[in-house]
PDB file of N, CA and C in Angstrom:
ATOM      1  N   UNK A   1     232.203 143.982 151.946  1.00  0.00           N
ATOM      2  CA  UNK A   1     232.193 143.953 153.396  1.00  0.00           C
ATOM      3  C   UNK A   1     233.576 144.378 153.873  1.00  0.00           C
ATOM      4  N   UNK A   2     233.581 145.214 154.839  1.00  0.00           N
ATOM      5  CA  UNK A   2     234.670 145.536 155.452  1.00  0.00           C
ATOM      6  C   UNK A   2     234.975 144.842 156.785  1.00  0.00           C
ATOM      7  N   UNK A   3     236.637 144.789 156.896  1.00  0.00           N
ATOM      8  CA  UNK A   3     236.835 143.678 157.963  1.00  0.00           C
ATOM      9  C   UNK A   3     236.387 144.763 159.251  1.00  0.00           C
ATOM     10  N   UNK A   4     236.680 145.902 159.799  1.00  0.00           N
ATOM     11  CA  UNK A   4     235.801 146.234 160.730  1.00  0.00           C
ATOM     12  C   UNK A   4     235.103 145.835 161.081  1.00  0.00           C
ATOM     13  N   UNK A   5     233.900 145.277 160.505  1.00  0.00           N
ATOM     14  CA  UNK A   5     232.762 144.378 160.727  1.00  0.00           C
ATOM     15  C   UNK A   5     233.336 143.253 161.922  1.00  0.00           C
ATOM     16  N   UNK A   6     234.206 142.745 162.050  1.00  0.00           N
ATOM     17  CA  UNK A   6     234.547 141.838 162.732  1.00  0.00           C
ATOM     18  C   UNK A   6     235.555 142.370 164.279  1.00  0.00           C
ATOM     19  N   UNK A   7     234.545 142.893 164.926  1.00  0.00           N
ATOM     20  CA  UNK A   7     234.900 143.448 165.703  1.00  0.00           C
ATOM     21  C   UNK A   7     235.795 142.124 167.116  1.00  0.00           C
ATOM     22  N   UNK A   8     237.075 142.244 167.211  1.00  0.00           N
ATOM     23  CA  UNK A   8     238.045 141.930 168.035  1.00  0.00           C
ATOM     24  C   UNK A   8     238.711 140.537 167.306  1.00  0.00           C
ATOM     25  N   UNK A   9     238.402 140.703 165.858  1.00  0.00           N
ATOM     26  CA  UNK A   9     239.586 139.875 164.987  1.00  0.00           C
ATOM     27  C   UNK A   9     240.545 140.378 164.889  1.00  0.00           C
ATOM     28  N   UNK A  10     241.700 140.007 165.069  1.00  0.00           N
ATOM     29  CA  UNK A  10     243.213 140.837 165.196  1.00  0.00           C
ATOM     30  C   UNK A  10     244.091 139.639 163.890  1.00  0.00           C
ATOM     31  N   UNK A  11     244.094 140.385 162.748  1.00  0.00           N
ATOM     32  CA  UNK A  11     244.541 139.655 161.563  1.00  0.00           C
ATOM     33  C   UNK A  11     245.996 139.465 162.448  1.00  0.00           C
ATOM     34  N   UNK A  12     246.525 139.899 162.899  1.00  0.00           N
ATOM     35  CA  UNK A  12     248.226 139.734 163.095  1.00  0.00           C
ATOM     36  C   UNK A  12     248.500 138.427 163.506  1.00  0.00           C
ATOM     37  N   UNK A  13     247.421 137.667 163.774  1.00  0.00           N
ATOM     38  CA  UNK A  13     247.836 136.452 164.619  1.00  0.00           C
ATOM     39  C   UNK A  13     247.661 135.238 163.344  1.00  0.00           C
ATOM     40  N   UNK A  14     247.433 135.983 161.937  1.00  0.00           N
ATOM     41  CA  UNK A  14     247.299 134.882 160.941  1.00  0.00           C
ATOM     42  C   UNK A  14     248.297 135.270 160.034  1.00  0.00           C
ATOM     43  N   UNK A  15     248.185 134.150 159.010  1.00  0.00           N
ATOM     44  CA  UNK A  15     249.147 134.056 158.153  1.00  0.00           C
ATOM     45  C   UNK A  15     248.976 135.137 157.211  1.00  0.00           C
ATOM     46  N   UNK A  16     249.816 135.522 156.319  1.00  0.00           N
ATOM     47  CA  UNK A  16     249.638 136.257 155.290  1.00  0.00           C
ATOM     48  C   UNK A  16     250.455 135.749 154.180  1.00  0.00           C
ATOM     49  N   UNK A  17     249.684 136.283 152.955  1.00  0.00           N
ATOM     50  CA  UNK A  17     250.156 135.883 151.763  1.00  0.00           C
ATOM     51  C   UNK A  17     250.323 137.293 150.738  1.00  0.00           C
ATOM     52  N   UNK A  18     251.549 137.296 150.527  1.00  0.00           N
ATOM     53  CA  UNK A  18     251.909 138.743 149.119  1.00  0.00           C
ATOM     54  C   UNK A  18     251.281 138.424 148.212  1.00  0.00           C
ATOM     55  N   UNK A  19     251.343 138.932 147.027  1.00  0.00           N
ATOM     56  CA  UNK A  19     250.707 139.209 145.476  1.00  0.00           C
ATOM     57  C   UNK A  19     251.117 139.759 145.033  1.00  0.00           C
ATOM     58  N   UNK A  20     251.341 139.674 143.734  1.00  0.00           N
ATOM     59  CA  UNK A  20     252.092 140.883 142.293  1.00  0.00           C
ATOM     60  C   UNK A  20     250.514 141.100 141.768  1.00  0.00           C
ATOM     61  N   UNK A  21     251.007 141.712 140.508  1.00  0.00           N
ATOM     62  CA  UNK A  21     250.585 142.497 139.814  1.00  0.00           C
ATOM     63  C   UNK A  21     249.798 140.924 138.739  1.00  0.00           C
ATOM     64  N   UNK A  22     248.607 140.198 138.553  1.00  0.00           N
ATOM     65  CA  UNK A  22     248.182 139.311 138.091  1.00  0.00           C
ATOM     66  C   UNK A  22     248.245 137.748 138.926  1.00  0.00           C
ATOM     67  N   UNK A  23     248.732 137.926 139.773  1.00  0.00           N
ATOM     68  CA  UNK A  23     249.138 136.658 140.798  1.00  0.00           C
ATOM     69  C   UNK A  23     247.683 135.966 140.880  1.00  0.00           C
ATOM     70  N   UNK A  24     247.669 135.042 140.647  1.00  0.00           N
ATOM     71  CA  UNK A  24     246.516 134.453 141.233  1.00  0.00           C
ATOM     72  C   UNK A  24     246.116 134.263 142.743  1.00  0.00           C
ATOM     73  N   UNK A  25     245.298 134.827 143.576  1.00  0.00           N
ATOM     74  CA  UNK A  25     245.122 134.685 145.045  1.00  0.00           C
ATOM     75  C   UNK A  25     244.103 133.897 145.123  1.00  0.00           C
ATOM     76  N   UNK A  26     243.093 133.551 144.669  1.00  0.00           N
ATOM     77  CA  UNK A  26     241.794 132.772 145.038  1.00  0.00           C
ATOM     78  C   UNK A  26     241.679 131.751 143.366  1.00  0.00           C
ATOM     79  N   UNK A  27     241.755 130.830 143.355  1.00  0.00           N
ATOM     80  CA  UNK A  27     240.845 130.250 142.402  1.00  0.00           C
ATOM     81  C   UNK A  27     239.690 129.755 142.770  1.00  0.00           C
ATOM     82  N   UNK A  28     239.015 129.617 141.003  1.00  0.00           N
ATOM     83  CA  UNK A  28     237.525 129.182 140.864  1.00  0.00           C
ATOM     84  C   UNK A  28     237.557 128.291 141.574  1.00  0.00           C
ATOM     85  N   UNK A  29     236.208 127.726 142.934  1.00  0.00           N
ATOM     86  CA  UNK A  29     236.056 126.501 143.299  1.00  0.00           C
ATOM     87  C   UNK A  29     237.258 126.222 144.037  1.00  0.00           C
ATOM     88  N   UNK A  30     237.612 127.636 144.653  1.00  0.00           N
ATOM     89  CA  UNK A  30     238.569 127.052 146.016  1.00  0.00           C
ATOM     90  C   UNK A  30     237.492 126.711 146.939  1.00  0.00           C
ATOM     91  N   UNK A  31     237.545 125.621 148.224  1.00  0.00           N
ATOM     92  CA  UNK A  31     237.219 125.562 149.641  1.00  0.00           C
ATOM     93  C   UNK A  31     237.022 127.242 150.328  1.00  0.00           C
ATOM     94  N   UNK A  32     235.822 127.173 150.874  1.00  0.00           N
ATOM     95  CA  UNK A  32     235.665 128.478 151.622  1.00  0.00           C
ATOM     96  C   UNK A  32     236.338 128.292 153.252  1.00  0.00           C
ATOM     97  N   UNK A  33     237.196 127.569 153.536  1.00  0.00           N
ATOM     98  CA  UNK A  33     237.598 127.041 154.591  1.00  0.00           C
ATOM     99  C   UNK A  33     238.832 128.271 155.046  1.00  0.00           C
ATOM    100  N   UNK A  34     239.050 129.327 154.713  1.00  0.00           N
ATOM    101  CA  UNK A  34     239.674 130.945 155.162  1.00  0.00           C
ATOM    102  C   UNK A  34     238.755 132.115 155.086  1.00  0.00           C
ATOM    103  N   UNK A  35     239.077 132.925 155.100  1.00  0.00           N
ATOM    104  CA  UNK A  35     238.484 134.033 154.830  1.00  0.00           C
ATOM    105  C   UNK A  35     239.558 134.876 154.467  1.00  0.00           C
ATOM    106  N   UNK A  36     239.702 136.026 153.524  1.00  0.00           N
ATOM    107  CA  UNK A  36     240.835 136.899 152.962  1.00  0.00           C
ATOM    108  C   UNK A  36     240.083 137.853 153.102  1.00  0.00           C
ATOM    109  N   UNK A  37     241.681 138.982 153.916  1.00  0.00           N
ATOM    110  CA  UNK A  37     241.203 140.252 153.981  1.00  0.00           C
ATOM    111  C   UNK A  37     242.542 141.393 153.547  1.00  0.00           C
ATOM    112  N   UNK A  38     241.894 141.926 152.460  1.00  0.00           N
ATOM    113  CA  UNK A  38     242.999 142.667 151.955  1.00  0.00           C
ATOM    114  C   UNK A  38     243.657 143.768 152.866  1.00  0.00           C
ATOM    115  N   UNK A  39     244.942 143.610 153.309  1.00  0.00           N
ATOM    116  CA  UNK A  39     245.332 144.581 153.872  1.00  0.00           C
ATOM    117  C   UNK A  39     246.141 145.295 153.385  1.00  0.00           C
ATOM    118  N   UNK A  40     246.369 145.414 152.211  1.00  0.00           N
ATOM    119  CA  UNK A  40     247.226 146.622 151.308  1.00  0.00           C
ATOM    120  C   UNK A  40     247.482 146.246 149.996  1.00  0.00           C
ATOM    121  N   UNK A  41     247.470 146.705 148.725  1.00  0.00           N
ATOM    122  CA  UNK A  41     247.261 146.611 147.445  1.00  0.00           C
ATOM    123  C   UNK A  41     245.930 146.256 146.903  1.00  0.00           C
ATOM    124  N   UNK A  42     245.721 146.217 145.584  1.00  0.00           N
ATOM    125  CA  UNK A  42     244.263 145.698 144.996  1.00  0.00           C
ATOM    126  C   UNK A  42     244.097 144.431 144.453  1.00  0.00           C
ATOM    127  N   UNK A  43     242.982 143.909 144.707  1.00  0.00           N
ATOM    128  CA  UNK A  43     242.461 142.558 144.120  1.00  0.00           C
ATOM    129  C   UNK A  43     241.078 142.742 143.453  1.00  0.00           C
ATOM    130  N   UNK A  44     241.205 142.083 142.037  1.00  0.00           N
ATOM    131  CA  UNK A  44     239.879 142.123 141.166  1.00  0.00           C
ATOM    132  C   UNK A  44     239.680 140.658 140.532  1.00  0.00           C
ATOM    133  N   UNK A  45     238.261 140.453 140.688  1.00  0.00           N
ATOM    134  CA  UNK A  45     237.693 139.156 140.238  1.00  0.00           C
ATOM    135  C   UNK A  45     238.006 139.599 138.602  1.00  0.00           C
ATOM    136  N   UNK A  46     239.106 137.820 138.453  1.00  0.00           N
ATOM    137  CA  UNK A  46     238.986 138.355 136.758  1.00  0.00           C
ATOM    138  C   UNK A  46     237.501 138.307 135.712  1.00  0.00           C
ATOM    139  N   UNK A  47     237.550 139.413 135.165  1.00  0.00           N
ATOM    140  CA  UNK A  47     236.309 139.753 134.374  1.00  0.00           C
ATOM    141  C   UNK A  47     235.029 140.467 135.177  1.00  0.00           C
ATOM    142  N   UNK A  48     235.833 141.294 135.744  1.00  0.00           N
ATOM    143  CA  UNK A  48     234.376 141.928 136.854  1.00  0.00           C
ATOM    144  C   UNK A  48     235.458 143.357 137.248  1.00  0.00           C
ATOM    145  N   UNK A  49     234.773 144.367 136.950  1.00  0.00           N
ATOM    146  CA  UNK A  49     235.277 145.346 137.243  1.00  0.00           C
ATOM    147  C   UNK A  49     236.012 145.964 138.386  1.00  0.00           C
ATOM    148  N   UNK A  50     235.028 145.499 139.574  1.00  0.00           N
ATOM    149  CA  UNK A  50     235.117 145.828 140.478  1.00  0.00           C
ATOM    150  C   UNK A  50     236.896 145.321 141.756  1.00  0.00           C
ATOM    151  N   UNK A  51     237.235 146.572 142.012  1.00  0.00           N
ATOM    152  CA  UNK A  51     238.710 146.166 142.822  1.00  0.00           C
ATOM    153  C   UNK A  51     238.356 146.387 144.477  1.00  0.00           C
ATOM    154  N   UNK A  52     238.958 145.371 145.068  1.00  0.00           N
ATOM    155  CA  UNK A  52     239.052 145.310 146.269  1.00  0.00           C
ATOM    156  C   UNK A  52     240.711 145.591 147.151  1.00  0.00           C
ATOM    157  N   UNK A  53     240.789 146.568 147.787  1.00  0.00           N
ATOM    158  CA  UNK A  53     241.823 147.384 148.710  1.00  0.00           C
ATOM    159  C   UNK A  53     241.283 147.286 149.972  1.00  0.00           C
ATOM    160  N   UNK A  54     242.436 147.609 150.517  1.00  0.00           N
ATOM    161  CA  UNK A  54     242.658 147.462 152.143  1.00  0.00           C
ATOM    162  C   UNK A  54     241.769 147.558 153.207  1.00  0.00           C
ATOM    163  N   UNK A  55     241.262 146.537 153.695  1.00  0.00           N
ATOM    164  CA  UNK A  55     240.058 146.208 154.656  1.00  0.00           C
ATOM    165  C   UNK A  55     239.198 145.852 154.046  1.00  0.00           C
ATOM    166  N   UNK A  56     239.078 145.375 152.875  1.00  0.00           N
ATOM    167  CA  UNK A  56     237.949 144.570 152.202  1.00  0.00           C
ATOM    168  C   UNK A  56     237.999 143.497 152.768  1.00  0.00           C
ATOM    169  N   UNK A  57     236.949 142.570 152.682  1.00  0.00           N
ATOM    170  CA  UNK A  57     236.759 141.062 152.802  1.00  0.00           C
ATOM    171  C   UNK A  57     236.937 140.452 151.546  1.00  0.00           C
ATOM    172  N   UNK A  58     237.459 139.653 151.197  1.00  0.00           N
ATOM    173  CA  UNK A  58     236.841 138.813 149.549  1.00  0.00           C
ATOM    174  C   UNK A  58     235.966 137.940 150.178  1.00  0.00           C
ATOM    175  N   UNK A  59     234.773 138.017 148.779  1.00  0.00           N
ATOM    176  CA  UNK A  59     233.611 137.024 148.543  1.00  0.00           C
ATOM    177  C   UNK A  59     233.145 137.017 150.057  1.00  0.00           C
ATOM    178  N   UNK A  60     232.790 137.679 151.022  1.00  0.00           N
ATOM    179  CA  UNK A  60     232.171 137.513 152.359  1.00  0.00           C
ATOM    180  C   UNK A  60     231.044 136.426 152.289  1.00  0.00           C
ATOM    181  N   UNK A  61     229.989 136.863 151.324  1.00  0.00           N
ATOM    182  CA  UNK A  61     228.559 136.127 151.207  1.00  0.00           C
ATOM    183  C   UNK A  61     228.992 134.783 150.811  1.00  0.00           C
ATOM    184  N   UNK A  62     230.158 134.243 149.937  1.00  0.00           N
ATOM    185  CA  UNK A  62     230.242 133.430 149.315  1.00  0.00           C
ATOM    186  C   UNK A  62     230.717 132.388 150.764  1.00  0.00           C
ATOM    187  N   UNK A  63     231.562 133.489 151.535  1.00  0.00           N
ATOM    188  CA  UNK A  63     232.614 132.800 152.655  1.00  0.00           C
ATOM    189  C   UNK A  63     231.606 132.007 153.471  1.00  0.00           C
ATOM    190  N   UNK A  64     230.621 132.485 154.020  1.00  0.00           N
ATOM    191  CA  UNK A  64     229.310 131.992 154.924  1.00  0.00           C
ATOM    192  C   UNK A  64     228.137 131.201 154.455  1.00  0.00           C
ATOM    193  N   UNK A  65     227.839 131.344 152.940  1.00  0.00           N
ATOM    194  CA  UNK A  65     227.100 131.000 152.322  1.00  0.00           C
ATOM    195  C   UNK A  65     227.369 129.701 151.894  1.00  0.00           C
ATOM    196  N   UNK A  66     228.518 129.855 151.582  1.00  0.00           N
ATOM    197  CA  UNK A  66     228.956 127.918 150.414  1.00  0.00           C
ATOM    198  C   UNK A  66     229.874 127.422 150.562  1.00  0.00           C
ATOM    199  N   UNK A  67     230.033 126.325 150.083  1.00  0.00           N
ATOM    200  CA  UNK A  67     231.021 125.476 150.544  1.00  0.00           C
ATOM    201  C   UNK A  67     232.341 126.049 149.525  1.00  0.00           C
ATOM    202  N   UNK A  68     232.065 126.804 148.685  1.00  0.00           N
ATOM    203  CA  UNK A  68     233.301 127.243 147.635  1.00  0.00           C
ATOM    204  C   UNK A  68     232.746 128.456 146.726  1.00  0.00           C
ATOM    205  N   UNK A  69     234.154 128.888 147.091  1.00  0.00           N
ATOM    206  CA  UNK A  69     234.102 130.306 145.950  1.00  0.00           C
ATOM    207  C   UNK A  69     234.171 129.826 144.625  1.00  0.00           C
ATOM    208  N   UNK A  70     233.385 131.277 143.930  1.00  0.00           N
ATOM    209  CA  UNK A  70     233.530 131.109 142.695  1.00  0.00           C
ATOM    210  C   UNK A  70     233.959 132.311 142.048  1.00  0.00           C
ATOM    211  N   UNK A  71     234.726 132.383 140.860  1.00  0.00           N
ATOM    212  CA  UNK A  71     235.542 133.015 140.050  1.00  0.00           C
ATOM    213  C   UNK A  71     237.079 133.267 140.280  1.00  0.00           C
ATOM    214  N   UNK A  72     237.848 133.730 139.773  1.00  0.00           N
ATOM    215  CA  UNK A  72     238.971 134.048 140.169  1.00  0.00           C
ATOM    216  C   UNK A  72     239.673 135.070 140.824  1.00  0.00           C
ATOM    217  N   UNK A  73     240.211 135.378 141.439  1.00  0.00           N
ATOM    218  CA  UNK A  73     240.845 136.951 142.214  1.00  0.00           C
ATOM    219  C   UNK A  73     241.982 136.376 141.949  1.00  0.00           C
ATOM    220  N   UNK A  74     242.451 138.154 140.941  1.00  0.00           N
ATOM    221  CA  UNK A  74     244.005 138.114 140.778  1.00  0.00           C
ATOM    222  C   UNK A  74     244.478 139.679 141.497  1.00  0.00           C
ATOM    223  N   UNK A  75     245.605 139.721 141.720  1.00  0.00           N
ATOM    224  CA  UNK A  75     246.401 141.200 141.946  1.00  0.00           C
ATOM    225  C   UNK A  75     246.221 142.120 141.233  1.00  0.00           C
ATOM    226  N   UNK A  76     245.698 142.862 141.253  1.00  0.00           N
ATOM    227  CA  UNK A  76     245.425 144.500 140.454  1.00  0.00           C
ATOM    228  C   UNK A  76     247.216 145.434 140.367  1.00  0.00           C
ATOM    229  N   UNK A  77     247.058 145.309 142.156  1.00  0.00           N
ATOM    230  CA  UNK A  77     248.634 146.024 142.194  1.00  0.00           C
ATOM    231  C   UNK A  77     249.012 145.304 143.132  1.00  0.00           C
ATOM    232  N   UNK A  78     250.421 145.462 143.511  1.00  0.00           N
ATOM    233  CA  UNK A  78     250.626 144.642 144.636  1.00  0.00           C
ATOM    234  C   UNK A  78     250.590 144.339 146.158  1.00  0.00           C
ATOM    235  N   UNK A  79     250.265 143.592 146.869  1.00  0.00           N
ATOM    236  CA  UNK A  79     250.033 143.602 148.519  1.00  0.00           C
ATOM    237  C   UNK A  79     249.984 142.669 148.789  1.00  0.00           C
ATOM    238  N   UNK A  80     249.081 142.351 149.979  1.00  0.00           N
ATOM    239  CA  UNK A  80     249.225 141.373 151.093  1.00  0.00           C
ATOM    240  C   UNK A  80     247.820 141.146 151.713  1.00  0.00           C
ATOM    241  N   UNK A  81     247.318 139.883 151.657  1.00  0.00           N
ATOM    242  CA  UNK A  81     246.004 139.408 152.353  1.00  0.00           C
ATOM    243  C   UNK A  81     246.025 138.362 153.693  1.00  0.00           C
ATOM    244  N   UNK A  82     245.862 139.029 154.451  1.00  0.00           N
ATOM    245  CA  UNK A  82     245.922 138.215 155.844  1.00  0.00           C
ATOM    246  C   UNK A  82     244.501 136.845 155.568  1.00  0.00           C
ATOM    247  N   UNK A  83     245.166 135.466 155.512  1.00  0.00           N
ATOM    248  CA  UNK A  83     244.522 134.299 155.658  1.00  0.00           C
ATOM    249  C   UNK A  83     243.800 133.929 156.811  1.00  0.00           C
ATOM    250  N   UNK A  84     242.688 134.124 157.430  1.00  0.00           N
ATOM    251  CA  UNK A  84     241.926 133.720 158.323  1.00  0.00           C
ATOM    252  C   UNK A  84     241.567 132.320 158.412  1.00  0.00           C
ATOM    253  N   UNK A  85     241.300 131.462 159.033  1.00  0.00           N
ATOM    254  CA  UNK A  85     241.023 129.873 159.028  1.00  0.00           C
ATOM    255  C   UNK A  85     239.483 130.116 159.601  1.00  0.00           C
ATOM    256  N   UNK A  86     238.683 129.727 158.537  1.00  0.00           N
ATOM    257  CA  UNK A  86     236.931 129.604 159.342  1.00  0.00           C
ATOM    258  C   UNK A  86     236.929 129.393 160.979  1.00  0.00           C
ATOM    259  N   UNK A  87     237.497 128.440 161.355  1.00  0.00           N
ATOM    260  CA  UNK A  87     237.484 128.539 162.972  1.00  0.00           C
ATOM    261  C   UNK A  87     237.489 129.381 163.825  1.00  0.00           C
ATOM    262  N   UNK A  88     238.356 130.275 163.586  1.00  0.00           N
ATOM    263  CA  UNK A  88     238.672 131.429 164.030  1.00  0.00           C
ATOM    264  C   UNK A  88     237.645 132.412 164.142  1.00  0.00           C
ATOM    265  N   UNK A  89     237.367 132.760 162.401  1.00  0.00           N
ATOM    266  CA  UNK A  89     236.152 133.863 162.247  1.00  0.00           C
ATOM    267  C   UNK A  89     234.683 133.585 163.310  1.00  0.00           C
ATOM    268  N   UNK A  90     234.626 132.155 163.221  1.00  0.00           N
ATOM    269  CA  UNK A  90     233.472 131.128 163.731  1.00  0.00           C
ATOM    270  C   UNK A  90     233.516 131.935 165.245  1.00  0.00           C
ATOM    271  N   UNK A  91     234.154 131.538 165.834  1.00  0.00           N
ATOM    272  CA  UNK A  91     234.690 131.786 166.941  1.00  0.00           C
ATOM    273  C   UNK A  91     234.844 133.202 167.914  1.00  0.00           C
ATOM    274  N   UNK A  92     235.452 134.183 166.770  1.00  0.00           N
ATOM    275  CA  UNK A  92     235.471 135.599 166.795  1.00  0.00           C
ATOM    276  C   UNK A  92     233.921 135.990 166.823  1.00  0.00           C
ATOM    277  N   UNK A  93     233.084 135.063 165.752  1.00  0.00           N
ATOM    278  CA  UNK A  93     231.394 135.964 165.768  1.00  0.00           C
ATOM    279  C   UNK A  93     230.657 135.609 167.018  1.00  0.00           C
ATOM    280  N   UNK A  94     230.815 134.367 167.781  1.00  0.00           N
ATOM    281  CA  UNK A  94     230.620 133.481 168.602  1.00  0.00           C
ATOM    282  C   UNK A  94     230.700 134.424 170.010  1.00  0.00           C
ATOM    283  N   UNK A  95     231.996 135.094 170.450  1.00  0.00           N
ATOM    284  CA  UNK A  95     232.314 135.600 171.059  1.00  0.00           C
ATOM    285  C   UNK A  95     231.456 137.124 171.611  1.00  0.00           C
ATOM    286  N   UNK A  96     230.752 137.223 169.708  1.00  0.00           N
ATOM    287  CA  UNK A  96     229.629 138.828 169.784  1.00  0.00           C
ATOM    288  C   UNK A  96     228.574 138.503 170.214  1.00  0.00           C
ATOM    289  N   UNK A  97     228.178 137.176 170.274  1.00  0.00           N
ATOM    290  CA  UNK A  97     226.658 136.865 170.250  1.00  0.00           C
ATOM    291  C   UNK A  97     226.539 135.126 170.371  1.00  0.00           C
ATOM    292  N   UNK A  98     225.815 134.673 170.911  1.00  0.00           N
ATOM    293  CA  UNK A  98     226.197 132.609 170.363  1.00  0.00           C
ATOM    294  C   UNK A  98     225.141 132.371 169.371  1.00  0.00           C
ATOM    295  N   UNK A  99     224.174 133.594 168.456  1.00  0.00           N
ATOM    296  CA  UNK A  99     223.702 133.387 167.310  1.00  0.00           C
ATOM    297  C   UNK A  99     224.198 134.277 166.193  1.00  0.00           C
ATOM    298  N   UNK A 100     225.420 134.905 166.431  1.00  0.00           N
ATOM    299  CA  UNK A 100     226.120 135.653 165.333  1.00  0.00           C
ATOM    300  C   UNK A 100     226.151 134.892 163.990  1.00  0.00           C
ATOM    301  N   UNK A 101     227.283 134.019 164.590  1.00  0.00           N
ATOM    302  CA  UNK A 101     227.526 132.888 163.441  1.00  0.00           C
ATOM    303  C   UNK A 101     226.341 132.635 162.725  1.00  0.00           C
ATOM    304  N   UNK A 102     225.842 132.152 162.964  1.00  0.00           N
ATOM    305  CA  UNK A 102     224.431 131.729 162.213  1.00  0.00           C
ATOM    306  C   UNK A 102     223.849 132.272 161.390  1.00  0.00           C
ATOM    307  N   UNK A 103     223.255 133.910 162.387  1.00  0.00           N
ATOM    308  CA  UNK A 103     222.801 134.704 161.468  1.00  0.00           C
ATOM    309  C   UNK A 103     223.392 135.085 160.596  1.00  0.00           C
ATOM    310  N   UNK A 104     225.032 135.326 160.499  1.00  0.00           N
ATOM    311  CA  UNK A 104     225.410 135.532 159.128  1.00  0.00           C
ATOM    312  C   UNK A 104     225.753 134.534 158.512  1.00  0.00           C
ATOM    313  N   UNK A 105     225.463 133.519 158.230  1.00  0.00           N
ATOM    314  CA  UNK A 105     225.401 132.041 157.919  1.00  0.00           C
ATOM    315  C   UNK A 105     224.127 132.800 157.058  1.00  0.00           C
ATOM    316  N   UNK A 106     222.988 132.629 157.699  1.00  0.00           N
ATOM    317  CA  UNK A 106     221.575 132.285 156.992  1.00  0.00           C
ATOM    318  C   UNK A 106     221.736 133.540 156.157  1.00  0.00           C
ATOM    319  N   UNK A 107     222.259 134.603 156.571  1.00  0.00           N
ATOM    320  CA  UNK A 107     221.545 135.995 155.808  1.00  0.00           C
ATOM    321  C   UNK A 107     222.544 135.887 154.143  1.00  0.00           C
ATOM    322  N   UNK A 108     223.569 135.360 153.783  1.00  0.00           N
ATOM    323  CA  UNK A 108     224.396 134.615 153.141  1.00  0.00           C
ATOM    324  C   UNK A 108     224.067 134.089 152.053  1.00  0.00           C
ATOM    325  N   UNK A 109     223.183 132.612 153.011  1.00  0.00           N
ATOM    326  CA  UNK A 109     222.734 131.861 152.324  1.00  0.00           C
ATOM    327  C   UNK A 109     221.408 132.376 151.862  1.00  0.00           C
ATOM    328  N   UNK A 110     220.412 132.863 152.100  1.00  0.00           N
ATOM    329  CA  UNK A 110     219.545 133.937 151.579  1.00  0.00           C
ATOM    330  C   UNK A 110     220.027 134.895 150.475  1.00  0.00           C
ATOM    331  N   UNK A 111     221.202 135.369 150.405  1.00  0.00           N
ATOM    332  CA  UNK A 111     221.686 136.097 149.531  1.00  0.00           C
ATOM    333  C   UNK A 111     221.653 135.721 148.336  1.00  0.00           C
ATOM    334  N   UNK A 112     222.416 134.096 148.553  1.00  0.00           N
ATOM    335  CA  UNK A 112     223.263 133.803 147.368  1.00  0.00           C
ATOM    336  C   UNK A 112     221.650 132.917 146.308  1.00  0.00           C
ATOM    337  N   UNK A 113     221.028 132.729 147.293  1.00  0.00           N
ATOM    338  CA  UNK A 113     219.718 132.122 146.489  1.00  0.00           C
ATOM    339  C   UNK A 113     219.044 133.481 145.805  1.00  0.00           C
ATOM    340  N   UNK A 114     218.854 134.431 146.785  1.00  0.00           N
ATOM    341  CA  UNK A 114     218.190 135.733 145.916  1.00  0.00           C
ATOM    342  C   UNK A 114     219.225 136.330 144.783  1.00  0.00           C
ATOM    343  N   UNK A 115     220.653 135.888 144.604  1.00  0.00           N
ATOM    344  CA  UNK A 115     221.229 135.912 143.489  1.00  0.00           C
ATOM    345  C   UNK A 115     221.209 134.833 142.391  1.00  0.00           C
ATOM    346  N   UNK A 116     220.928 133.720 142.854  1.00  0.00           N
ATOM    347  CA  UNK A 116     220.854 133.188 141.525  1.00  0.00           C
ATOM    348  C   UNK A 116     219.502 133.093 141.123  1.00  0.00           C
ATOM    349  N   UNK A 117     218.274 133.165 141.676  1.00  0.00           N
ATOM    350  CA  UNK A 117     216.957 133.538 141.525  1.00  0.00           C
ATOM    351  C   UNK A 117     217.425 134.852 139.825  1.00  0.00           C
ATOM    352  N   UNK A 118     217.465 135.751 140.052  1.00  0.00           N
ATOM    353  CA  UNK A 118     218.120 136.956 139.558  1.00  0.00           C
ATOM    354  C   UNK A 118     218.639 136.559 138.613  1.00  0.00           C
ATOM    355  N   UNK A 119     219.856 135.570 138.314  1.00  0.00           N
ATOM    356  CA  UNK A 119     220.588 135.691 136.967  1.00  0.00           C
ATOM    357  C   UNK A 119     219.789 134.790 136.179  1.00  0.00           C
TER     358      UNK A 119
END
C-alpha cells in the first residue's frame, strides 16, 4: 500500500525514526498502535524477499486488521520512516468518509482471515 492512499495525511507533523543497514525497525508482535511509512531507504521483512522504499506503508492489512504485527522489518539500506500514531490515521480516514475507517478495518480483517484460511 502506498501512503498516497491517505489522502491529506501530512507525515511532517510526526515523528520520525532513521535506520542503518540491518537496524531493527518493527519487531515480531509489536502493538499496531502507529503506522510506518517509508520515506527514503529500504525495509525488508526478515526472511521474505520482498523490500519496501519510499511511500510504502509497512504491514497496512496487519495495521487495521490486528492488534499486532507479525515478523520482523529490518533496514535493507539506510533511511527514515515517519511514525504515525493510530489516532491520527483514524481520524485522517474519518475526515474522507465517517465509514472509511471501518471499511478499511473490515476489508483487513477479511484479508488476514482469507490469509490464514490459505496457509
Amino acid at each position: 500500500m502506498r501512503a498516497d492512499v491517505f489522502v491529506g495525511l501530512n507525515v511532517d507533523h510526526y515523528p520520525r525514526q532513521d535506520f542503518g543497514v540491518g537496524d531493527l525497525v518493527l519487531d515480531d508482535g509489536a502493538k499496531t498502535d502507529r503506522l510506518l511509512i517509508v520515506l527514503n531507504g529500504r525495509l525488508a521483512e526478515v526472511g521474505k524477499g520482498r523490500a519496501l522504499g519510499p511511500g510504502d506503508v509497512v504491514k497496512a492489512i496487519e495495521f487495521f486488521g490486528s492488534s499486532q504485527y507479525s515478523g520482523q522489518l529490518r533496514g535493507r539500506a539506510p533511511g527514515q520512516i515517519a511514525v504515525v500514531p493510530r489516532a491520527a490515521v483514524r481520524d485522517g480516514l474519518a475526515a474522507q468518509g465517517a465509514m472509511t475507517w471501518n471499511l478499511a478495518c473490515a476489508i483487513a480483517i477479511e484479508a488476514l482471515a482469507s490469509m490464514k484460511e490459505h496457509a
